[in-house]
C-alpha atoms as a PDB file:
ATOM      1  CA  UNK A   1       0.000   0.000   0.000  1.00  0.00           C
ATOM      2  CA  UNK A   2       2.523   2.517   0.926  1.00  0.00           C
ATOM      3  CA  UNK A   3       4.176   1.972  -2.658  1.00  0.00           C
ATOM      4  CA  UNK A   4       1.380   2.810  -4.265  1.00  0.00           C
ATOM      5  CA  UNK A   5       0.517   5.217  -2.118  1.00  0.00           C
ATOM      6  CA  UNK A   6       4.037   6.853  -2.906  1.00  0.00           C
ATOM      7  CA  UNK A   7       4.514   5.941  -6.578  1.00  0.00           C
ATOM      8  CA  UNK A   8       1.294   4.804  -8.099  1.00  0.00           C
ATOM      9  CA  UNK A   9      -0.706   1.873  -8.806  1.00  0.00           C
ATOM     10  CA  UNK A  10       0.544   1.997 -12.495  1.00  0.00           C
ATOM     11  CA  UNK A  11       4.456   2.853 -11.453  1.00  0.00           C
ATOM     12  CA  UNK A  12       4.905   0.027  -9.058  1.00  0.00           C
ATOM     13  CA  UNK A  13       6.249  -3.452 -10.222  1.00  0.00           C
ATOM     14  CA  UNK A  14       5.286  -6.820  -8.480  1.00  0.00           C
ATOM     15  CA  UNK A  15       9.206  -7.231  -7.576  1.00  0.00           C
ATOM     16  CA  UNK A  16       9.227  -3.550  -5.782  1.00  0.00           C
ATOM     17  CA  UNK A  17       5.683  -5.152  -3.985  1.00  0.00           C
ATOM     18  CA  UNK A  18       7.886  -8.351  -3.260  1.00  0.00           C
ATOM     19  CA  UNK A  19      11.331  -6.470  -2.051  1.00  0.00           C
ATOM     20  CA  UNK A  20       9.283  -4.025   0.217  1.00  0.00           C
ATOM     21  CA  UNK A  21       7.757  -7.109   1.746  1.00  0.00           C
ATOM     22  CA  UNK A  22      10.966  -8.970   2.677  1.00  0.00           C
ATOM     23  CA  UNK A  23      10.457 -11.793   0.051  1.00  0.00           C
ATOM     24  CA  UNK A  24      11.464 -12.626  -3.645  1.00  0.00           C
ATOM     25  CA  UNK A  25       9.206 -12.378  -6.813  1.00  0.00           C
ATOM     26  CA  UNK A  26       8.433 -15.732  -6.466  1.00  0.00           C
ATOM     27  CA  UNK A  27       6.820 -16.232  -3.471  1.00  0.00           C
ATOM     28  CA  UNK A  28       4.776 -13.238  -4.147  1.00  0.00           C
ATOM     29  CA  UNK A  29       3.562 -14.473  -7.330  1.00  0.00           C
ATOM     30  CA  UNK A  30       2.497 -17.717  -4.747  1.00  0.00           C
ATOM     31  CA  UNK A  31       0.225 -15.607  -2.969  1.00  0.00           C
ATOM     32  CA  UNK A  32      -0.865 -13.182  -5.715  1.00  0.00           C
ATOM     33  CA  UNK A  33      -1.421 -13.927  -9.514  1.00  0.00           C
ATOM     34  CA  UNK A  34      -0.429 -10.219 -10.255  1.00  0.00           C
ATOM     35  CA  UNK A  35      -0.056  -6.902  -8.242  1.00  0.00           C
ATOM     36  CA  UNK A  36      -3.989  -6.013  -8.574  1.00  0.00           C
ATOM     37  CA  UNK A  37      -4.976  -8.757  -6.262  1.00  0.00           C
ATOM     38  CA  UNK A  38      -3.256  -7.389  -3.424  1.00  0.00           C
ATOM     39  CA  UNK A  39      -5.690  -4.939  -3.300  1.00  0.00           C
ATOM     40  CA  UNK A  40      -8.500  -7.434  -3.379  1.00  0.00           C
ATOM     41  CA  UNK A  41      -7.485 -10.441  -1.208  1.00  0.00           C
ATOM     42  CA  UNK A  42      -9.838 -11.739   0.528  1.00  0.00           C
ATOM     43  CA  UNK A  43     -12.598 -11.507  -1.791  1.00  0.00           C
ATOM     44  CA  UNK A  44     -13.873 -14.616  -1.249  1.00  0.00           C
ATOM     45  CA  UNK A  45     -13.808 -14.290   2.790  1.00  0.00           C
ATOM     46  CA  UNK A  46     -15.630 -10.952   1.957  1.00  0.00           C
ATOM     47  CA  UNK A  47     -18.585 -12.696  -0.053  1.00  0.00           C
ATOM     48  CA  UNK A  48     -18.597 -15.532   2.589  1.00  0.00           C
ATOM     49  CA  UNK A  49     -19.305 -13.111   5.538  1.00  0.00           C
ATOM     50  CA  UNK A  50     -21.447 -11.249   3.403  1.00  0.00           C
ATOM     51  CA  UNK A  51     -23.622 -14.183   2.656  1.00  0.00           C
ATOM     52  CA  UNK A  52     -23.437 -15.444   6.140  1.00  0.00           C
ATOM     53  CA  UNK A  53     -24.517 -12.225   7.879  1.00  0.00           C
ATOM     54  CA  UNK A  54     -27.503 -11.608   5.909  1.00  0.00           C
ATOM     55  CA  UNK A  55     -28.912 -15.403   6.671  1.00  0.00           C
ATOM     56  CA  UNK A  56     -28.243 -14.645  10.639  1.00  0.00           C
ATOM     57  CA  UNK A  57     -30.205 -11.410  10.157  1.00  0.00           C
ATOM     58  CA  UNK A  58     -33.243 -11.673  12.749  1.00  0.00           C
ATOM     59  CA  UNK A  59     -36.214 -13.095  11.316  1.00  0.00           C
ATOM     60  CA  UNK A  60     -38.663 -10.624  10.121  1.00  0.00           C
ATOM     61  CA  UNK A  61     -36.589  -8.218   8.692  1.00  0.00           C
ATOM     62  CA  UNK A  62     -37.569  -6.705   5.594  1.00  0.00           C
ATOM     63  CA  UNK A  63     -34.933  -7.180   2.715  1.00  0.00           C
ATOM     64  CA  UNK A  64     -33.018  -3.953   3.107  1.00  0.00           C
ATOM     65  CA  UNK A  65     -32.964  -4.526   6.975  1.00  0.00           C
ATOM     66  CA  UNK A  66     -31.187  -7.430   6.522  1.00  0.00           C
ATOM     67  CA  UNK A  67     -28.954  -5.636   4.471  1.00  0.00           C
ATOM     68  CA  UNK A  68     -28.260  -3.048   6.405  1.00  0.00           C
ATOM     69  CA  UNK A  69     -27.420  -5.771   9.378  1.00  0.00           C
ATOM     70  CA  UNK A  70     -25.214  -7.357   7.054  1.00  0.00           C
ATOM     71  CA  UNK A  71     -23.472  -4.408   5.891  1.00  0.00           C
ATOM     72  CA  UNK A  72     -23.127  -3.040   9.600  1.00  0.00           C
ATOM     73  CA  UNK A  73     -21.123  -6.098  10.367  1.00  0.00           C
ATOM     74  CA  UNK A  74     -19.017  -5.403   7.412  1.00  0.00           C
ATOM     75  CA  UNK A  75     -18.417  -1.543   8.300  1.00  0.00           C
ATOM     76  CA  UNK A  76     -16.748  -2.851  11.377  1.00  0.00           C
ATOM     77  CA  UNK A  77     -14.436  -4.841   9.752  1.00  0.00           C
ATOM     78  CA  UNK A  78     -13.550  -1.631   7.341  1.00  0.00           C
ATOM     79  CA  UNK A  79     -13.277   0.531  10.616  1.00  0.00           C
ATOM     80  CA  UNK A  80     -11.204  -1.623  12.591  1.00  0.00           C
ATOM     81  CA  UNK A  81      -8.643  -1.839   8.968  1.00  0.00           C
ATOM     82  CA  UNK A  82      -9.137   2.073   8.283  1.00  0.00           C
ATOM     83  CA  UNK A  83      -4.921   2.378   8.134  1.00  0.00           C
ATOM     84  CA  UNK A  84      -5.439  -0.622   4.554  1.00  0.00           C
ATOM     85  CA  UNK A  85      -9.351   0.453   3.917  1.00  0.00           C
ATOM     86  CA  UNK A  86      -9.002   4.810   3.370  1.00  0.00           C
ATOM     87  CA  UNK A  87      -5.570   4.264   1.170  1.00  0.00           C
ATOM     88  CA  UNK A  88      -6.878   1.224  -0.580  1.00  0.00           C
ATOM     89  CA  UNK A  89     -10.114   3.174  -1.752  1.00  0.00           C
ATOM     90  CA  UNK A  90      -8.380   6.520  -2.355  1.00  0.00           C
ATOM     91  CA  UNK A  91      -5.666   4.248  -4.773  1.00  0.00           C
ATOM     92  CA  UNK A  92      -8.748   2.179  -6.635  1.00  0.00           C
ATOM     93  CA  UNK A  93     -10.522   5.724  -7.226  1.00  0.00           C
ATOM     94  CA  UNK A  94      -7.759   7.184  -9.356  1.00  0.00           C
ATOM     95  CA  UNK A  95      -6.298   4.021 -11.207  1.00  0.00           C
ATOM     96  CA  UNK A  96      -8.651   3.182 -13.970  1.00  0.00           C
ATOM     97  CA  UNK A  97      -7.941  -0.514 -14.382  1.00  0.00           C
ATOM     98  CA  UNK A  98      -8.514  -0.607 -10.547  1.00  0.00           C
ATOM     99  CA  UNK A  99     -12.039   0.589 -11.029  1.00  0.00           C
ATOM    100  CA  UNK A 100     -12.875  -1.582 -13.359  1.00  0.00           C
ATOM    101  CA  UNK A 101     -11.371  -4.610 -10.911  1.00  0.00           C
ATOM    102  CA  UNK A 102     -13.279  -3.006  -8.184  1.00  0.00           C
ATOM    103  CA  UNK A 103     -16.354  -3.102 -10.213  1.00  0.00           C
ATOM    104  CA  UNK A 104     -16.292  -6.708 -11.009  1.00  0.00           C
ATOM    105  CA  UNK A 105     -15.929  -7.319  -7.113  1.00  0.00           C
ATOM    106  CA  UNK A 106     -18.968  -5.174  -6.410  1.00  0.00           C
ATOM    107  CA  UNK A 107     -20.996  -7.012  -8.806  1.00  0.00           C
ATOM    108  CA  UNK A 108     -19.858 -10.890  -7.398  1.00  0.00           C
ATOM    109  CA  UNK A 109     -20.984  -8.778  -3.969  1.00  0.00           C
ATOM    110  CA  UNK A 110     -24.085  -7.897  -5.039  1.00  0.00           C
ATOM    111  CA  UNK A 111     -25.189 -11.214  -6.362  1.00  0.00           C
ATOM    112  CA  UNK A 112     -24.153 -12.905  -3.400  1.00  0.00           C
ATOM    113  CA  UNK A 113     -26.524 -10.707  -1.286  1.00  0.00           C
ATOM    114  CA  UNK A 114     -28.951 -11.421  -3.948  1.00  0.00           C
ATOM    115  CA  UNK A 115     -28.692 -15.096  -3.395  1.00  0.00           C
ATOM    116  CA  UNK A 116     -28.400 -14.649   0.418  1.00  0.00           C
ATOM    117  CA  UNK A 117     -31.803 -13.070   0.207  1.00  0.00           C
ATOM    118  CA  UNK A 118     -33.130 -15.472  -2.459  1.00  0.00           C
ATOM    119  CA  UNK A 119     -32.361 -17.738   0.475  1.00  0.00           C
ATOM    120  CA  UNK A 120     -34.277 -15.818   3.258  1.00  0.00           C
ATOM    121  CA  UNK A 121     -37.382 -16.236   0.812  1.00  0.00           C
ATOM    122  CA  UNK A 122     -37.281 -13.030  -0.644  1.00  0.00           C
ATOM    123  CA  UNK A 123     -38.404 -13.196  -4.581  1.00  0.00           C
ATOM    124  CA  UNK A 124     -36.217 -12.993  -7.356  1.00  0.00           C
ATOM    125  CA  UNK A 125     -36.545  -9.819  -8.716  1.00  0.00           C
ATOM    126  CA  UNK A 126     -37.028  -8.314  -5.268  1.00  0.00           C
ATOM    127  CA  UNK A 127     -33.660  -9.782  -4.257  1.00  0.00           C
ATOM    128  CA  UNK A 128     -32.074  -8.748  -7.197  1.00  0.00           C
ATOM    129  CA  UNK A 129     -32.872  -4.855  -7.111  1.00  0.00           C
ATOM    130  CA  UNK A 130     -32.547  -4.539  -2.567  1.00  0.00           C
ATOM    131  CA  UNK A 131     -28.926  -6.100  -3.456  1.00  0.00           C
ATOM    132  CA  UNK A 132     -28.433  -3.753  -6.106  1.00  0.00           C
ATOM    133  CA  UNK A 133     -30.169  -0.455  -4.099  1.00  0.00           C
ATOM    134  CA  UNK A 134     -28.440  -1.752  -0.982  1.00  0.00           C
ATOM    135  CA  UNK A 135     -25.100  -2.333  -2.440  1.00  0.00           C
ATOM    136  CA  UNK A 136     -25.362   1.346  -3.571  1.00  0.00           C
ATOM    137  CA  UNK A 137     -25.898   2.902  -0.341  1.00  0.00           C
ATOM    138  CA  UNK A 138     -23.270   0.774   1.387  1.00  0.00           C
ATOM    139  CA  UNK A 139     -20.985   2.173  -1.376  1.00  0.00           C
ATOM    140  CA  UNK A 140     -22.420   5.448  -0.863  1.00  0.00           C
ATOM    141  CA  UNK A 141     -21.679   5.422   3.020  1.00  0.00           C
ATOM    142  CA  UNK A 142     -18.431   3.829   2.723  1.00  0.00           C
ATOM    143  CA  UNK A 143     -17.334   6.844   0.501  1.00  0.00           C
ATOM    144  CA  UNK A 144     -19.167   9.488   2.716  1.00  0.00           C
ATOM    145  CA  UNK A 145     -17.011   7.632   5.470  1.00  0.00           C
ATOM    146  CA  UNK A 146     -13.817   8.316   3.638  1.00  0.00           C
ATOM    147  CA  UNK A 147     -14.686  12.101   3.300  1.00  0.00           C
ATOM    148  CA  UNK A 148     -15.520  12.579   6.618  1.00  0.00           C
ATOM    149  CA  UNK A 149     -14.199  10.300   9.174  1.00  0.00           C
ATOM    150  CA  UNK A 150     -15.069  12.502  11.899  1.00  0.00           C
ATOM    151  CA  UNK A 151     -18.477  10.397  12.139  1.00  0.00           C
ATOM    152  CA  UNK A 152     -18.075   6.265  12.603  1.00  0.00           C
ATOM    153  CA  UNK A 153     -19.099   4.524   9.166  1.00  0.00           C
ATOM    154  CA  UNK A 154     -21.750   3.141  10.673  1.00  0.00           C
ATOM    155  CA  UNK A 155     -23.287   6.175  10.855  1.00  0.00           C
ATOM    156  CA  UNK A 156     -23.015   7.206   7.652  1.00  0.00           C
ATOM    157  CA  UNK A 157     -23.997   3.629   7.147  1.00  0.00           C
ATOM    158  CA  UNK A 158     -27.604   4.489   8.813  1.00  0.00           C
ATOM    159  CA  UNK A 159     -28.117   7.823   7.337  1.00  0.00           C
ATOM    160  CA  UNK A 160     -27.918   6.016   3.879  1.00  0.00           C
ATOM    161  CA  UNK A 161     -30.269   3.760   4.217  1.00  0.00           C
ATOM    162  CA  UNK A 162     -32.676   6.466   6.145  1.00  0.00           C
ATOM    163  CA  UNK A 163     -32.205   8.523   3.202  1.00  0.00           C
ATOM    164  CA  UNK A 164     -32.947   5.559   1.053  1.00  0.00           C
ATOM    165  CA  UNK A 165     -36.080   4.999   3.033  1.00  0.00           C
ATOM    166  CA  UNK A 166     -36.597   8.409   2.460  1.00  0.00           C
ATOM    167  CA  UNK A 167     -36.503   9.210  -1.029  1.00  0.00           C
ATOM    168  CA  UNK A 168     -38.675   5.633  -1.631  1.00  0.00           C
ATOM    169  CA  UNK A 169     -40.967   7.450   0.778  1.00  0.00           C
ATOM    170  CA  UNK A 170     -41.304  10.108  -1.220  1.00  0.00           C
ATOM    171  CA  UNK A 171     -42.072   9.177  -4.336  1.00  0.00           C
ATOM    172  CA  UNK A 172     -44.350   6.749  -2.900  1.00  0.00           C
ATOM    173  CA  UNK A 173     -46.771   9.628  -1.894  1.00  0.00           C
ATOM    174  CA  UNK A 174     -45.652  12.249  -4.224  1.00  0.00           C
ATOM    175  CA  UNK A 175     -46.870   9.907  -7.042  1.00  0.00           C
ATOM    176  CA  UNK A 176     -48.835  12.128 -10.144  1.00  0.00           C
ATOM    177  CA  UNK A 177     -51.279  10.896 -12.902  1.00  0.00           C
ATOM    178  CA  UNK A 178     -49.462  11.009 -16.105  1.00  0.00           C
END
């Protein structure tokens, strides 16, 4: 992190990754296929907890409650890594091959919350668009975090999805005849 921090995503080889770390090129090409990944390990972990906290969600939570106890679970796990988490996100933001990386995880994300829902009995295209919607306002918080860290991400985490309740709140009663 602190090389790409210092140098850039782009300007940084595997071997400087490797010699910062104390080891040759070839163990870390045992741990990580190329440098990109070292940004994203523990993707898998990730979509396991994910998946996991939305099915121990109380029952009788609505779909994006269950998010949102998912995703709380989650923030604290960003919070407690904020020294890898704040760099990592600033680094992915302005390294365009990163996005695009970052992307593809968010997507794997979002249809494992899907499918966690799917499996809480929620219908398909239900679970499919809370997953999406809820995905966005996690992202949404997590970046409102970054900004201002003066307030825990949790709470940003809550004010997203009250503004999310909100604005479907509002165009629920502020519906016109066409």
């Amino acid at each position: 992190m602190e090389l790409y921090q210092e140098r850039g995503f782009d300007q940084t080889t595997a071997a400087e990754i490797a010699a910062r770390a104390g080891v040759n090129e070839r163990t870390f090409f045992r741990h990580f296929p190329d440098k990109r990944e070292v940004l994203f390990d523990g993707e898998a972990d990730l979509r396991a907890a994910l998946m996991q906290s939305v099915a121990e969600a109380p029952d009788g939570l609505e779909p994006f409650e269950a998010l949102l106890y998912a995703f709380r679970k989650s923030a604290r796990n960003l919070e407690n890594n904020r020294p890898f988490s704040e760099p990592r996100w600033k680094v992915v933001a302005v390294t365009p091959a990163l996005r695009e990386r970052e992307l593809a995880k968010h997507a794997w994300l979002t249809d494992a919350a899907a499918e966690a829902l799917r499996q809480r009995g929620v219908g398909d295209g239900l679970a499919a668009l809370a997953a999406r919607t809820g995905w966005a306002a996690f992202q949404h918080a997590v970046q409102a975090w970054i900004d201002n860290p003066a307030q825990s991400l949790d709470t940003h985490l809550l004010r997203a999805f009250d503004d999310l309740h909100a604005l479907s709140t509002t165009i629920r009663s502020g519906q016109t005849q066409a």
